[in-house]
PDB file of N, CA and C in Angstrom:
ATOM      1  N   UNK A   1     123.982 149.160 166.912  1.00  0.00           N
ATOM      2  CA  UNK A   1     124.015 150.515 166.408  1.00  0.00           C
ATOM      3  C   UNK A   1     123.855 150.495 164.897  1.00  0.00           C
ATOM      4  N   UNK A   2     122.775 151.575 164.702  1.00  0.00           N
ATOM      5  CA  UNK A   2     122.517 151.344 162.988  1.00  0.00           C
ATOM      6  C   UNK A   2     123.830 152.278 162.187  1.00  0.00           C
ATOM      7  N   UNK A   3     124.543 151.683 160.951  1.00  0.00           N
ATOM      8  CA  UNK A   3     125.414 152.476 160.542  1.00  0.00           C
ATOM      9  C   UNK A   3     124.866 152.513 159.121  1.00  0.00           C
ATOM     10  N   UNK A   4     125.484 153.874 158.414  1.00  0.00           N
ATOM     11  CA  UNK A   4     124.885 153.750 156.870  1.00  0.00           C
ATOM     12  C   UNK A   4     123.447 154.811 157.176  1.00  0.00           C
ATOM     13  N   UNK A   5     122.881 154.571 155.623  1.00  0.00           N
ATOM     14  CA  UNK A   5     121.700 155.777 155.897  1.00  0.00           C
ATOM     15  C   UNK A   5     120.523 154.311 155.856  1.00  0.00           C
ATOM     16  N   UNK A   6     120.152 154.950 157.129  1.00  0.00           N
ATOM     17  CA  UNK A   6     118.478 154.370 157.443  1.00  0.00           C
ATOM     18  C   UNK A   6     117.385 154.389 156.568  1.00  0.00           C
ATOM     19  N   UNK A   7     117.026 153.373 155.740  1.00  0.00           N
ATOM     20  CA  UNK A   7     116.002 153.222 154.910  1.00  0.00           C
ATOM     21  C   UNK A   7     114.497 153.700 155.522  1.00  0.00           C
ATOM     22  N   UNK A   8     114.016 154.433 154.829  1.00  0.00           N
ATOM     23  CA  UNK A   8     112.923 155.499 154.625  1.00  0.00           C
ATOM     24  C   UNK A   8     111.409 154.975 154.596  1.00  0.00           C
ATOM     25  N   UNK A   9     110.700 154.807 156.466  1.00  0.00           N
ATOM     26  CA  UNK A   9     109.593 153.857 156.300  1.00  0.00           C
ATOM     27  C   UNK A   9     108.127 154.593 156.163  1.00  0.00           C
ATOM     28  N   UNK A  10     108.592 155.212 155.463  1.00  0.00           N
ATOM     29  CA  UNK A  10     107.131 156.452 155.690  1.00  0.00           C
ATOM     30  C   UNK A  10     107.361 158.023 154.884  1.00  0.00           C
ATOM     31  N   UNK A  11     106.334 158.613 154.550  1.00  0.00           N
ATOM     32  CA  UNK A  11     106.656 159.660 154.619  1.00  0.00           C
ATOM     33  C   UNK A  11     105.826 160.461 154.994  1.00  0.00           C
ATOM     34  N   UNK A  12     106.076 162.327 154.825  1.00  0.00           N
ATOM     35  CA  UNK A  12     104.570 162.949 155.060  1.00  0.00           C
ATOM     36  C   UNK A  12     104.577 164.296 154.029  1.00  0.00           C
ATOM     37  N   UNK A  13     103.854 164.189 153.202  1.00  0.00           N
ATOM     38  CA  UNK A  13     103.450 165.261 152.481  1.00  0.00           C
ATOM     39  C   UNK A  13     101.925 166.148 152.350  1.00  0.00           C
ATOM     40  N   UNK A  14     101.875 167.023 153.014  1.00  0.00           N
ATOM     41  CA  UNK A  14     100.429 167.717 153.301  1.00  0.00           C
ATOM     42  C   UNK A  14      99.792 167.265 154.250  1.00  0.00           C
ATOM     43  N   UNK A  15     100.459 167.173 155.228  1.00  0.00           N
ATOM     44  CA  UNK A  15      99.668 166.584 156.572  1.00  0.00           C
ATOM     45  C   UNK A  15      99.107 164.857 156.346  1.00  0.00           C
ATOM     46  N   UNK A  16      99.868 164.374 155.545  1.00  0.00           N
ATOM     47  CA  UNK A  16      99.307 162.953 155.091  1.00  0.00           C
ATOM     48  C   UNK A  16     100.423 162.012 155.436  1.00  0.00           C
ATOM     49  N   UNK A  17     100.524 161.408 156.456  1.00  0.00           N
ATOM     50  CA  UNK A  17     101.611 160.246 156.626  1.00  0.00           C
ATOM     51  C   UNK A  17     101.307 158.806 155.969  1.00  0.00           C
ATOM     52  N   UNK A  18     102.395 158.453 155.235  1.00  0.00           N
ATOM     53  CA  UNK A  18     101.439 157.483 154.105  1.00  0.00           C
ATOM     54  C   UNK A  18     103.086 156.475 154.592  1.00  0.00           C
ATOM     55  N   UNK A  19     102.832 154.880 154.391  1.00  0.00           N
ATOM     56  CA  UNK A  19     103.316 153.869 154.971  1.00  0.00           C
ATOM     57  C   UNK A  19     102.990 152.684 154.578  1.00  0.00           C
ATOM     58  N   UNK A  20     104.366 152.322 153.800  1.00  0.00           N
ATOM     59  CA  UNK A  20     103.960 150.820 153.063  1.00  0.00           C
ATOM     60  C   UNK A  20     104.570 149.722 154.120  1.00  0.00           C
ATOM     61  N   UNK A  21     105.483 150.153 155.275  1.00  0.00           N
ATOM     62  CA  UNK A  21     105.713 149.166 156.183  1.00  0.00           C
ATOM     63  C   UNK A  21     105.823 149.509 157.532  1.00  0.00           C
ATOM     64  N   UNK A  22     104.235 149.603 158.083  1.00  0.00           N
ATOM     65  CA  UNK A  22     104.520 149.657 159.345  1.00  0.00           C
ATOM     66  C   UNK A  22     104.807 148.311 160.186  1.00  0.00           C
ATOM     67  N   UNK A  23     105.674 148.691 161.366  1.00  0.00           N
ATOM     68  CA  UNK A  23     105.869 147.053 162.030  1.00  0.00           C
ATOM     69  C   UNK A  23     105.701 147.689 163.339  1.00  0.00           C
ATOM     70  N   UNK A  24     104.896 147.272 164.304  1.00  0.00           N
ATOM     71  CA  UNK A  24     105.002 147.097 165.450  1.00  0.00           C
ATOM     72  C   UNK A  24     104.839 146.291 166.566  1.00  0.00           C
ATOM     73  N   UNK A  25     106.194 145.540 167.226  1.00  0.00           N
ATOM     74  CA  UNK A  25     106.429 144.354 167.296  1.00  0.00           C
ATOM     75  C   UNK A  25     106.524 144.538 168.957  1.00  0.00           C
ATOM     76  N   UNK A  26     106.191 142.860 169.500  1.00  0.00           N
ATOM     77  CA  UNK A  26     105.977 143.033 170.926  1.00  0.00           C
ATOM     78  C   UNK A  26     106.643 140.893 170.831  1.00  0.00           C
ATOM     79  N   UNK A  27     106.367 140.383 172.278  1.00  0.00           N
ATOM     80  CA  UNK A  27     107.294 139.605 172.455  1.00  0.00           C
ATOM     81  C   UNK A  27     106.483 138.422 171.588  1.00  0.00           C
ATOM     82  N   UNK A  28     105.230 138.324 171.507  1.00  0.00           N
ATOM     83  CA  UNK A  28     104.484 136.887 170.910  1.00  0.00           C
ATOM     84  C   UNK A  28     103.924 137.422 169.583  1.00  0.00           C
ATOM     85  N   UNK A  29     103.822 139.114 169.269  1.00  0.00           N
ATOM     86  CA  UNK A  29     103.345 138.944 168.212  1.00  0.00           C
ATOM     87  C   UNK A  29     103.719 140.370 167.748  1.00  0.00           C
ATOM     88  N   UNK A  30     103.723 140.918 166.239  1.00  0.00           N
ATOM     89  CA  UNK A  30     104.055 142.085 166.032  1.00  0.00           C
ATOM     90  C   UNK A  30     102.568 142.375 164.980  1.00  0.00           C
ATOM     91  N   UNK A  31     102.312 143.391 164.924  1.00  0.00           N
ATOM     92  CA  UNK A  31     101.309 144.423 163.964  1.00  0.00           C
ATOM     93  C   UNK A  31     102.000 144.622 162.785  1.00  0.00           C
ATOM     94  N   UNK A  32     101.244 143.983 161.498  1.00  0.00           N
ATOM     95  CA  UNK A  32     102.307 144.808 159.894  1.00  0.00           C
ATOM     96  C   UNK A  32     100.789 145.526 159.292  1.00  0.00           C
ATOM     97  N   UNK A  33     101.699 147.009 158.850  1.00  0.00           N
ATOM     98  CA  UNK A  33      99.882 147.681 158.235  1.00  0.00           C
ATOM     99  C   UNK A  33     100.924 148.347 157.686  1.00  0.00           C
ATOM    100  N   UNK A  34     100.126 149.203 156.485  1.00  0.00           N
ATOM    101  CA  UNK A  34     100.264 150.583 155.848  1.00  0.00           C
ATOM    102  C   UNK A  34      99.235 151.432 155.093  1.00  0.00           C
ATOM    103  N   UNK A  35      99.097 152.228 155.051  1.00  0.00           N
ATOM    104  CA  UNK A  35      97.957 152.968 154.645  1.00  0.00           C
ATOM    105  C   UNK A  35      98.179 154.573 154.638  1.00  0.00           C
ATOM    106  N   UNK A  36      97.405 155.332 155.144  1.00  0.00           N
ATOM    107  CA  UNK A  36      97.560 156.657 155.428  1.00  0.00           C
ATOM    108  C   UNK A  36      96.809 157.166 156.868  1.00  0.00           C
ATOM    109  N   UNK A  37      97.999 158.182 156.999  1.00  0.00           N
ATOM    110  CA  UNK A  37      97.135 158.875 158.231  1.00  0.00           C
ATOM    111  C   UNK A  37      97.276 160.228 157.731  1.00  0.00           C
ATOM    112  N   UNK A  38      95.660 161.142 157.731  1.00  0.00           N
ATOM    113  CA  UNK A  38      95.601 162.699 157.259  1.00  0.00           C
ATOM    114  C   UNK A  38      95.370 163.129 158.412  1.00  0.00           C
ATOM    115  N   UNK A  39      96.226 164.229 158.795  1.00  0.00           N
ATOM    116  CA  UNK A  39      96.005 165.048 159.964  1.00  0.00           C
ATOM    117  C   UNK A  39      94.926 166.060 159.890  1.00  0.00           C
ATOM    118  N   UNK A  40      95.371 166.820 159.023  1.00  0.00           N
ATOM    119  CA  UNK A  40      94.535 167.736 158.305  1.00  0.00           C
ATOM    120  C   UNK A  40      93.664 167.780 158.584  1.00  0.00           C
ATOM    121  N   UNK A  41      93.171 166.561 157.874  1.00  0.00           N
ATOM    122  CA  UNK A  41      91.665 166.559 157.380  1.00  0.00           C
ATOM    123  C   UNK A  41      91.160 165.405 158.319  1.00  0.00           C
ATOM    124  N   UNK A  42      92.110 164.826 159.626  1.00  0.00           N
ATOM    125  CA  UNK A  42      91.270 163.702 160.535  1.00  0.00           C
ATOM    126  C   UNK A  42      90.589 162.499 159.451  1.00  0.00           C
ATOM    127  N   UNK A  43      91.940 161.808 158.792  1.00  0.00           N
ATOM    128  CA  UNK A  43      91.152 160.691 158.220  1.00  0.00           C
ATOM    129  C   UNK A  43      91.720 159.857 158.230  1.00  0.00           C
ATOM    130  N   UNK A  44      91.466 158.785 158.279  1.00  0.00           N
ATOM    131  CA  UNK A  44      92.209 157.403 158.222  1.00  0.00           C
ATOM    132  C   UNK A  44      91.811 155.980 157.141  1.00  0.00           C
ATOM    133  N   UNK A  45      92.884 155.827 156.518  1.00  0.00           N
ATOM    134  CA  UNK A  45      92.925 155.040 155.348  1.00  0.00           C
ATOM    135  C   UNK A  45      93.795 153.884 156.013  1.00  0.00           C
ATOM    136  N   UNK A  46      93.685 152.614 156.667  1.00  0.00           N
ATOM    137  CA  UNK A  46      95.177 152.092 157.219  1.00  0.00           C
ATOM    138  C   UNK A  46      94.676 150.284 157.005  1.00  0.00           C
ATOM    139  N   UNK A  47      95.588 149.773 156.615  1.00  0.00           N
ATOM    140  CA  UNK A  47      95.002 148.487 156.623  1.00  0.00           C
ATOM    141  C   UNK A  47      96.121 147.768 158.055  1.00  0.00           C
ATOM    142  N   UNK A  48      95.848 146.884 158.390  1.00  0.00           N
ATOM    143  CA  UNK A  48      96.814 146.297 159.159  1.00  0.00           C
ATOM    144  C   UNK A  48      95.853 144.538 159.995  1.00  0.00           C
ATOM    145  N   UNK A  49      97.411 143.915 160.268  1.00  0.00           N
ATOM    146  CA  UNK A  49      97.384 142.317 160.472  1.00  0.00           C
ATOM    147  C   UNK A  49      98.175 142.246 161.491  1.00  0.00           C
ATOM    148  N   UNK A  50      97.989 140.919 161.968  1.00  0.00           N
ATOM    149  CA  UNK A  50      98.603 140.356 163.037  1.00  0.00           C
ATOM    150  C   UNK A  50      99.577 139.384 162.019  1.00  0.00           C
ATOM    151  N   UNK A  51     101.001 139.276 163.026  1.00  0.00           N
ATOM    152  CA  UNK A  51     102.074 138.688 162.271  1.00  0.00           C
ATOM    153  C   UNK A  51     102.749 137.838 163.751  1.00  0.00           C
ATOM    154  N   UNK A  52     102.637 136.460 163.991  1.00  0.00           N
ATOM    155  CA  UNK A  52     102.703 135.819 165.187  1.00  0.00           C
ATOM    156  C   UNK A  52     104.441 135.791 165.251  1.00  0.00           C
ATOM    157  N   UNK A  53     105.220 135.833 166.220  1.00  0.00           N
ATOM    158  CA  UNK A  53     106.501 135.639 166.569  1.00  0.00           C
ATOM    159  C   UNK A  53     106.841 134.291 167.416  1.00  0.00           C
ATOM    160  N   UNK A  54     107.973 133.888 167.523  1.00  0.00           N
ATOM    161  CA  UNK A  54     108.540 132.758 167.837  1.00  0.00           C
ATOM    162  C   UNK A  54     107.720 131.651 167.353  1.00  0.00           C
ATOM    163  N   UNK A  55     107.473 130.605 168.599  1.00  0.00           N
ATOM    164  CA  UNK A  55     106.633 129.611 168.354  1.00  0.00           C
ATOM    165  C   UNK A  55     105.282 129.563 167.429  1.00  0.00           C
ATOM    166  N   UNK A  56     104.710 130.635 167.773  1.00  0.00           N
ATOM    167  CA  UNK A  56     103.729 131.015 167.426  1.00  0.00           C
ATOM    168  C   UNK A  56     102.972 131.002 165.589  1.00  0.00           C
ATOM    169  N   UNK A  57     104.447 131.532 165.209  1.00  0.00           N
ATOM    170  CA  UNK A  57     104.655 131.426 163.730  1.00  0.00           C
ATOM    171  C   UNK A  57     104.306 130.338 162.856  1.00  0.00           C
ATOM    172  N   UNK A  58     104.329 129.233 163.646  1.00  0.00           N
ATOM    173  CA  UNK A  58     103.601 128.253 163.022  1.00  0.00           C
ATOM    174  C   UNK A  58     102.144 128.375 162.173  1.00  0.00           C
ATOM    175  N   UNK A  59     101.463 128.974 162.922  1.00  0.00           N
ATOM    176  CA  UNK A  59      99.867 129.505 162.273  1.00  0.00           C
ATOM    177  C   UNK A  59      99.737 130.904 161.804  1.00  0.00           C
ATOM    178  N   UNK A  60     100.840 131.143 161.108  1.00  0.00           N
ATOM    179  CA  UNK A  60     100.810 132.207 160.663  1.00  0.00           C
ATOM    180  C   UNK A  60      99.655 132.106 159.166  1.00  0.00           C
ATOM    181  N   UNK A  61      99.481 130.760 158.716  1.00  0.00           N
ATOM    182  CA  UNK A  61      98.198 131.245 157.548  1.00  0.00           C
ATOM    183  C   UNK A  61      96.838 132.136 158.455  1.00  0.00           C
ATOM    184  N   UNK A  62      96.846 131.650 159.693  1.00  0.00           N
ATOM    185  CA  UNK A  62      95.421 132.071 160.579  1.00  0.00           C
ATOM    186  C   UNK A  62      95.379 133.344 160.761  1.00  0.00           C
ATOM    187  N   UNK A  63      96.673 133.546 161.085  1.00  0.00           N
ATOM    188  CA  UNK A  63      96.663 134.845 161.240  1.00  0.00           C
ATOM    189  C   UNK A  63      96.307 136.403 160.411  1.00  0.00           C
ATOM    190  N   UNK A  64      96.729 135.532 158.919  1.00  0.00           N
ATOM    191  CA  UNK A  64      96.053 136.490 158.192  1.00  0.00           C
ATOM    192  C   UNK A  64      94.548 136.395 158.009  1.00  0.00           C
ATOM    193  N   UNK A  65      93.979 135.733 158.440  1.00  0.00           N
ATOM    194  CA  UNK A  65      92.650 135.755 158.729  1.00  0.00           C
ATOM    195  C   UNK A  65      92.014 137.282 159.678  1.00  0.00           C
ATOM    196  N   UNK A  66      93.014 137.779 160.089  1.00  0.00           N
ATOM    197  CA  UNK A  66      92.879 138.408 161.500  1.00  0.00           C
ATOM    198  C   UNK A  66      93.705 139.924 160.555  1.00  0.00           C
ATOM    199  N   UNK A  67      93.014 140.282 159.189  1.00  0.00           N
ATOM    200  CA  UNK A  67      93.599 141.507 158.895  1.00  0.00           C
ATOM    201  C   UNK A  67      92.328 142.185 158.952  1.00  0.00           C
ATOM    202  N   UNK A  68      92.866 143.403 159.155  1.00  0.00           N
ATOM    203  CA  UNK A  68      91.732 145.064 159.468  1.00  0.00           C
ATOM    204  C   UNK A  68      91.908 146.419 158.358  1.00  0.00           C
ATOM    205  N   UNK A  69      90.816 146.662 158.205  1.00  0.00           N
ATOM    206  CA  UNK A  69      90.912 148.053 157.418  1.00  0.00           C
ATOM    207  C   UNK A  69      90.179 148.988 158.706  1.00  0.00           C
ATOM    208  N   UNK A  70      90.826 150.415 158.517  1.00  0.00           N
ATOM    209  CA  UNK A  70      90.374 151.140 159.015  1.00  0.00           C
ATOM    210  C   UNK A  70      90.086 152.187 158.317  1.00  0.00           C
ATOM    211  N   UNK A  71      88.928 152.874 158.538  1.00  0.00           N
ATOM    212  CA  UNK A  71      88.447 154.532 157.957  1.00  0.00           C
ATOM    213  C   UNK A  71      87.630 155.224 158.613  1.00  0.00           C
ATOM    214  N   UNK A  72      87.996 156.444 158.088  1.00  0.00           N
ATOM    215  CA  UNK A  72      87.551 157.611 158.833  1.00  0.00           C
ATOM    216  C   UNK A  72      87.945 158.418 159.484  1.00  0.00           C
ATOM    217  N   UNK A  73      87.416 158.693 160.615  1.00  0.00           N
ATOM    218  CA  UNK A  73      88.176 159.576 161.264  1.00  0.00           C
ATOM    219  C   UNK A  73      89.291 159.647 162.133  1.00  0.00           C
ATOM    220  N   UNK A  74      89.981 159.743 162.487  1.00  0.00           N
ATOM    221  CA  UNK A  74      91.352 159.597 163.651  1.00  0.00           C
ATOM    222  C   UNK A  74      90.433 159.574 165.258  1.00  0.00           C
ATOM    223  N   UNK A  75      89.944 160.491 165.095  1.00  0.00           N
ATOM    224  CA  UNK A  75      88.435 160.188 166.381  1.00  0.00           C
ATOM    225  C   UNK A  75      88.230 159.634 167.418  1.00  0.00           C
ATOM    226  N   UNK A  76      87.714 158.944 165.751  1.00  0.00           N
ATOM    227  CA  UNK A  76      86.268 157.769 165.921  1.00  0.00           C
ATOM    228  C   UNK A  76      86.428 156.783 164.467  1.00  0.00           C
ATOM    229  N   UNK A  77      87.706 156.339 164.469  1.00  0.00           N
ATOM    230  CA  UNK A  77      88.002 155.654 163.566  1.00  0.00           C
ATOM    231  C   UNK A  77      87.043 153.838 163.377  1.00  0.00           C
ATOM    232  N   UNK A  78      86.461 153.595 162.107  1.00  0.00           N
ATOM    233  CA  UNK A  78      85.870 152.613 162.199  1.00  0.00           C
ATOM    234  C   UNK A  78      86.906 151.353 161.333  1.00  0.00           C
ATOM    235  N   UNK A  79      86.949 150.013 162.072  1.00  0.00           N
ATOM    236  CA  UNK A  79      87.827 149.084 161.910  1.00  0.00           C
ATOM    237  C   UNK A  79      86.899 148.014 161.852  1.00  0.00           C
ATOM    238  N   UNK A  80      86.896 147.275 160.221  1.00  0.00           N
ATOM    239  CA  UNK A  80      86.633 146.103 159.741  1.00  0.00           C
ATOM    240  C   UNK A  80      87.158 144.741 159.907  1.00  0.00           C
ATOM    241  N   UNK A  81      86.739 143.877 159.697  1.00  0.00           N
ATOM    242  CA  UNK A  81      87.968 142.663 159.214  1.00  0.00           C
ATOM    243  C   UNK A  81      87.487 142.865 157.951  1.00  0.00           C
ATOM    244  N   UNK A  82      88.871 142.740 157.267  1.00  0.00           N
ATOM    245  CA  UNK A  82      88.932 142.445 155.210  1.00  0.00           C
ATOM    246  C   UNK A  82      88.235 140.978 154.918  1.00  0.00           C
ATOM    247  N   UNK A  83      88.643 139.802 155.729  1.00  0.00           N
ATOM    248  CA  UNK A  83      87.994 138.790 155.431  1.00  0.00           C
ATOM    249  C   UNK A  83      86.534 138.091 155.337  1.00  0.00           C
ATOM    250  N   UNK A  84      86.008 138.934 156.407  1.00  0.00           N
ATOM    251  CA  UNK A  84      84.607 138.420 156.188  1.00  0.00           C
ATOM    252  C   UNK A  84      83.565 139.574 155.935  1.00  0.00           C
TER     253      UNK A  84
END
């Protein structure tokens, strides 16, 4: 049970959800990104990586090999790799 005030992972001002730590975590590996999401205006600014859990963590340099930008639209959002 969380006690105390819950530190603040996001916010939204003008239909713009903006996020310096997203985490979304599963059993072998979790997602870390932040960027923006505009409702508004259907746009997407978001960078995000793969972050390996347990064992896995070992190759975590590789993994940042495996980061994404995204832009555009919420849609039909288009997703890069940053590395190559």
């Amino acid at each position: 049970m969380w006690r105390g005030k819950r530190p603040r992972r996001f916010t939204i001002k003008e239909g713009v959800i903006h996020t310096d730590k997203l985490r979304v975590s599963g059993k072998l590996f979790a997602m870390l990104g932040h960027g923006d999401v505009d409702f508004l205006r259907n746009k997407l600014d978001f960078d995000i990586r793969i972050d390996a859990a347990g064992p896995g963590a070992v190759l975590t340099p590789i993994y940042k090999l495996f980061e994404y930008h995204g832009e555009g639209s919420l849609t039909k959002p288009i997703w890069r790799p940053k590395r190559f």
